[in-house]
C-alpha atoms as a PDB file:
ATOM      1  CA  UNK A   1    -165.034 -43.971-117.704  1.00  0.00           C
ATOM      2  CA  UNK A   2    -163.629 -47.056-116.130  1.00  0.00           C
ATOM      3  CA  UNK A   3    -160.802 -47.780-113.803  1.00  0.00           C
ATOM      4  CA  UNK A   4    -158.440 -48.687-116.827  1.00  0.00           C
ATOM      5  CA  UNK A   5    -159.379 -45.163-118.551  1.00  0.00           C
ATOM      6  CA  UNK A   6    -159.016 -43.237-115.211  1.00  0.00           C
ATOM      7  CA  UNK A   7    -155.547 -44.611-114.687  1.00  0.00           C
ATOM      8  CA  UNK A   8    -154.475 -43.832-118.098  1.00  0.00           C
ATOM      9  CA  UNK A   9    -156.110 -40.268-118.051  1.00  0.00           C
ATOM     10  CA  UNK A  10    -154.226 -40.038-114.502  1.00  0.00           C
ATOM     11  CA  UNK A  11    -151.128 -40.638-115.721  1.00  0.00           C
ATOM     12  CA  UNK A  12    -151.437 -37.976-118.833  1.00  0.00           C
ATOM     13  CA  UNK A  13    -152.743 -35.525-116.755  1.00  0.00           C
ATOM     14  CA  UNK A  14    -150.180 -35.625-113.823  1.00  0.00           C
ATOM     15  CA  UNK A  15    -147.633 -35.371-115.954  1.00  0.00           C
ATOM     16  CA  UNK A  16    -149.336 -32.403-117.678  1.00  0.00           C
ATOM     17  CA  UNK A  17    -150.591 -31.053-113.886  1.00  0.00           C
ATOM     18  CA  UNK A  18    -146.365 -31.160-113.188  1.00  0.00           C
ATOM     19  CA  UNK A  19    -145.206 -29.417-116.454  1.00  0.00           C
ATOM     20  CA  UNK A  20    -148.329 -26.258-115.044  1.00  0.00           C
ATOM     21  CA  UNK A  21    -147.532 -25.957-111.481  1.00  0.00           C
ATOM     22  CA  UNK A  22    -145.400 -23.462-110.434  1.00  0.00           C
ATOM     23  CA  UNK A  23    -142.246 -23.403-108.896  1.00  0.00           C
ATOM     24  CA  UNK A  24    -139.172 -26.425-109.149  1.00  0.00           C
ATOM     25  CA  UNK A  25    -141.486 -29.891-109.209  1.00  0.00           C
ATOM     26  CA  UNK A  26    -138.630 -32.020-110.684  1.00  0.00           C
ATOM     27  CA  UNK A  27    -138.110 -33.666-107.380  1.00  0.00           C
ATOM     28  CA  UNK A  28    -141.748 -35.299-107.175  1.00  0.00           C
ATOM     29  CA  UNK A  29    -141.425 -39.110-107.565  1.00  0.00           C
ATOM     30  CA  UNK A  30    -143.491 -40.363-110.664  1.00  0.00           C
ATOM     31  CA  UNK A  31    -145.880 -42.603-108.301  1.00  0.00           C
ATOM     32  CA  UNK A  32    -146.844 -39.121-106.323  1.00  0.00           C
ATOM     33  CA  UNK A  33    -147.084 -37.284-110.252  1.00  0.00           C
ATOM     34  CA  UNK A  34    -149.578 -40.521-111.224  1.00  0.00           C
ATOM     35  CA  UNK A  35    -151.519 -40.065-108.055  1.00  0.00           C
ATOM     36  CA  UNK A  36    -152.166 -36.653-108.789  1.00  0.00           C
ATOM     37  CA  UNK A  37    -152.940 -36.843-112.027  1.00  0.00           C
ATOM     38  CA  UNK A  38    -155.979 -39.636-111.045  1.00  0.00           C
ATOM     39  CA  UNK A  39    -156.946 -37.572-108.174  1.00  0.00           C
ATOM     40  CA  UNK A  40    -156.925 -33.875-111.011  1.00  0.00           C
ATOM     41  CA  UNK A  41    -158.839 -36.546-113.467  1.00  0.00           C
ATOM     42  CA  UNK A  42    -161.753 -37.317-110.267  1.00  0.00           C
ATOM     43  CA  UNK A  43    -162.191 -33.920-108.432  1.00  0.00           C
ATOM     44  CA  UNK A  44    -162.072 -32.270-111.664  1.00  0.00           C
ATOM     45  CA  UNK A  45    -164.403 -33.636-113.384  1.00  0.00           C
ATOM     46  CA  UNK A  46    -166.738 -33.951-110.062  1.00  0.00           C
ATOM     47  CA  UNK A  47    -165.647 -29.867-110.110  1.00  0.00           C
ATOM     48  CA  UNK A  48    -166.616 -29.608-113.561  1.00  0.00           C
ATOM     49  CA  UNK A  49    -170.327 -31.163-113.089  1.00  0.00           C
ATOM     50  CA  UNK A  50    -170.807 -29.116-109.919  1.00  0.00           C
ATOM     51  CA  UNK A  51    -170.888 -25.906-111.846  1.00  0.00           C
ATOM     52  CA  UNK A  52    -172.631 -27.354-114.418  1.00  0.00           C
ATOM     53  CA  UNK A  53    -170.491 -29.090-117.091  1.00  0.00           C
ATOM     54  CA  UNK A  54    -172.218 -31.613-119.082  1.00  0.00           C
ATOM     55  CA  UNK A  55    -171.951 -34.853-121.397  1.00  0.00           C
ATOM     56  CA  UNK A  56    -171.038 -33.396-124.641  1.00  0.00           C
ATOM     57  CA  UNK A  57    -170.807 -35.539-128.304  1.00  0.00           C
ATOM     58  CA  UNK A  58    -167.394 -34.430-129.019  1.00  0.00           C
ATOM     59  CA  UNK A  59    -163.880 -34.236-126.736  1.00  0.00           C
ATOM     60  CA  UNK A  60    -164.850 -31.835-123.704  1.00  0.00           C
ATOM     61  CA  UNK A  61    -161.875 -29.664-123.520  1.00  0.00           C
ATOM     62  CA  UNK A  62    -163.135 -27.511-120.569  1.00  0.00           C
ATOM     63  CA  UNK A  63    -163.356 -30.794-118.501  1.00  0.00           C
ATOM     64  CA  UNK A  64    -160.199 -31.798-119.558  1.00  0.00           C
ATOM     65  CA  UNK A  65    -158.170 -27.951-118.528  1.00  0.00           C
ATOM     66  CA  UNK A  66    -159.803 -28.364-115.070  1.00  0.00           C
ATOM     67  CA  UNK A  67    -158.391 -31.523-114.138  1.00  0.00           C
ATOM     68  CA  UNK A  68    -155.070 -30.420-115.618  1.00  0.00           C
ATOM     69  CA  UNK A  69    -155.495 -27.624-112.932  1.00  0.00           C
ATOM     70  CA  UNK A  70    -156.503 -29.658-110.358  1.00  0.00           C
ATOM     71  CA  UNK A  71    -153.968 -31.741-110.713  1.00  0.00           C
ATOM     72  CA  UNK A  72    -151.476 -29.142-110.395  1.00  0.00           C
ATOM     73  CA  UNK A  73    -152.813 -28.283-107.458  1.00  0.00           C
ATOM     74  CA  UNK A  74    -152.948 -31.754-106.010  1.00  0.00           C
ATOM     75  CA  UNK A  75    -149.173 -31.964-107.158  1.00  0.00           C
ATOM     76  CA  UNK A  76    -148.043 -28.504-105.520  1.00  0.00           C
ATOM     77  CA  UNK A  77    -149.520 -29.859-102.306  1.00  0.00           C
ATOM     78  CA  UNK A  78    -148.146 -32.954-102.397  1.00  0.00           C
ATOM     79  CA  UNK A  79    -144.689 -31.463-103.097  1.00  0.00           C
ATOM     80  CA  UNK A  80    -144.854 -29.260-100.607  1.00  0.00           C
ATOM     81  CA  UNK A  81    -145.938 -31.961 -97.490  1.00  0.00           C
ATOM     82  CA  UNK A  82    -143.539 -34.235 -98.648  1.00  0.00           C
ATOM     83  CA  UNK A  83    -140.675 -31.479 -98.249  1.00  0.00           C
ATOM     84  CA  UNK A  84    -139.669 -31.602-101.869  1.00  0.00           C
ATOM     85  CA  UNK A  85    -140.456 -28.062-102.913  1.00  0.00           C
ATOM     86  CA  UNK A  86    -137.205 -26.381-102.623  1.00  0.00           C
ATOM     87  CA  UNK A  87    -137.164 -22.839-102.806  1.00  0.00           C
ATOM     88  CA  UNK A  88    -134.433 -20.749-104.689  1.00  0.00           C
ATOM     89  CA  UNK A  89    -133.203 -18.659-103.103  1.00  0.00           C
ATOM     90  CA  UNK A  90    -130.856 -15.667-104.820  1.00  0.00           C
END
């Protein structure tokens, strides 16, 4: 994939990463959510190959659920050390 499709993926996946990961995200900046989503879209699918995920003919769906995970990940940690995870307290 090349840098164009990686930034586009990014973006898509981010966003989708932020809808997954638990907990209030809302206060996450969009260049962070992007970031994310591009970083989910590279470890995942270096992830995905590790345990080995190949080259398929049609859309690889499993490749495309672990960078949506990984990018939730990325964007829980990211909310969290920027000190925008607030926690509700009742």
């Amino acid at each position: 994939m090349d840098v164009i499709g990686v930034i586009i993926a990014g973006i898509i996946i981010g966003v989708l990463g932020k809808l997954v990961a638990p907990g209030d995200k809302d206060n996450t900046p969009i260049w962070l959510t992007i970031l994310c989503g591009i970083g989910g879209v590279l470890i995942g699918w270096y992830v995905y190959a590790a345990f080995g995920g190949g080259a398929t003919s049609g859309v690889d769906w499993v490749r495309w659920i672990v960078a949506i995970i990984v990018a939730a990940v990325l964007v829980v940690i990211a909310s969290t050390l920027t000190g925008r995870n607030k926690v509700k307290v009742h």
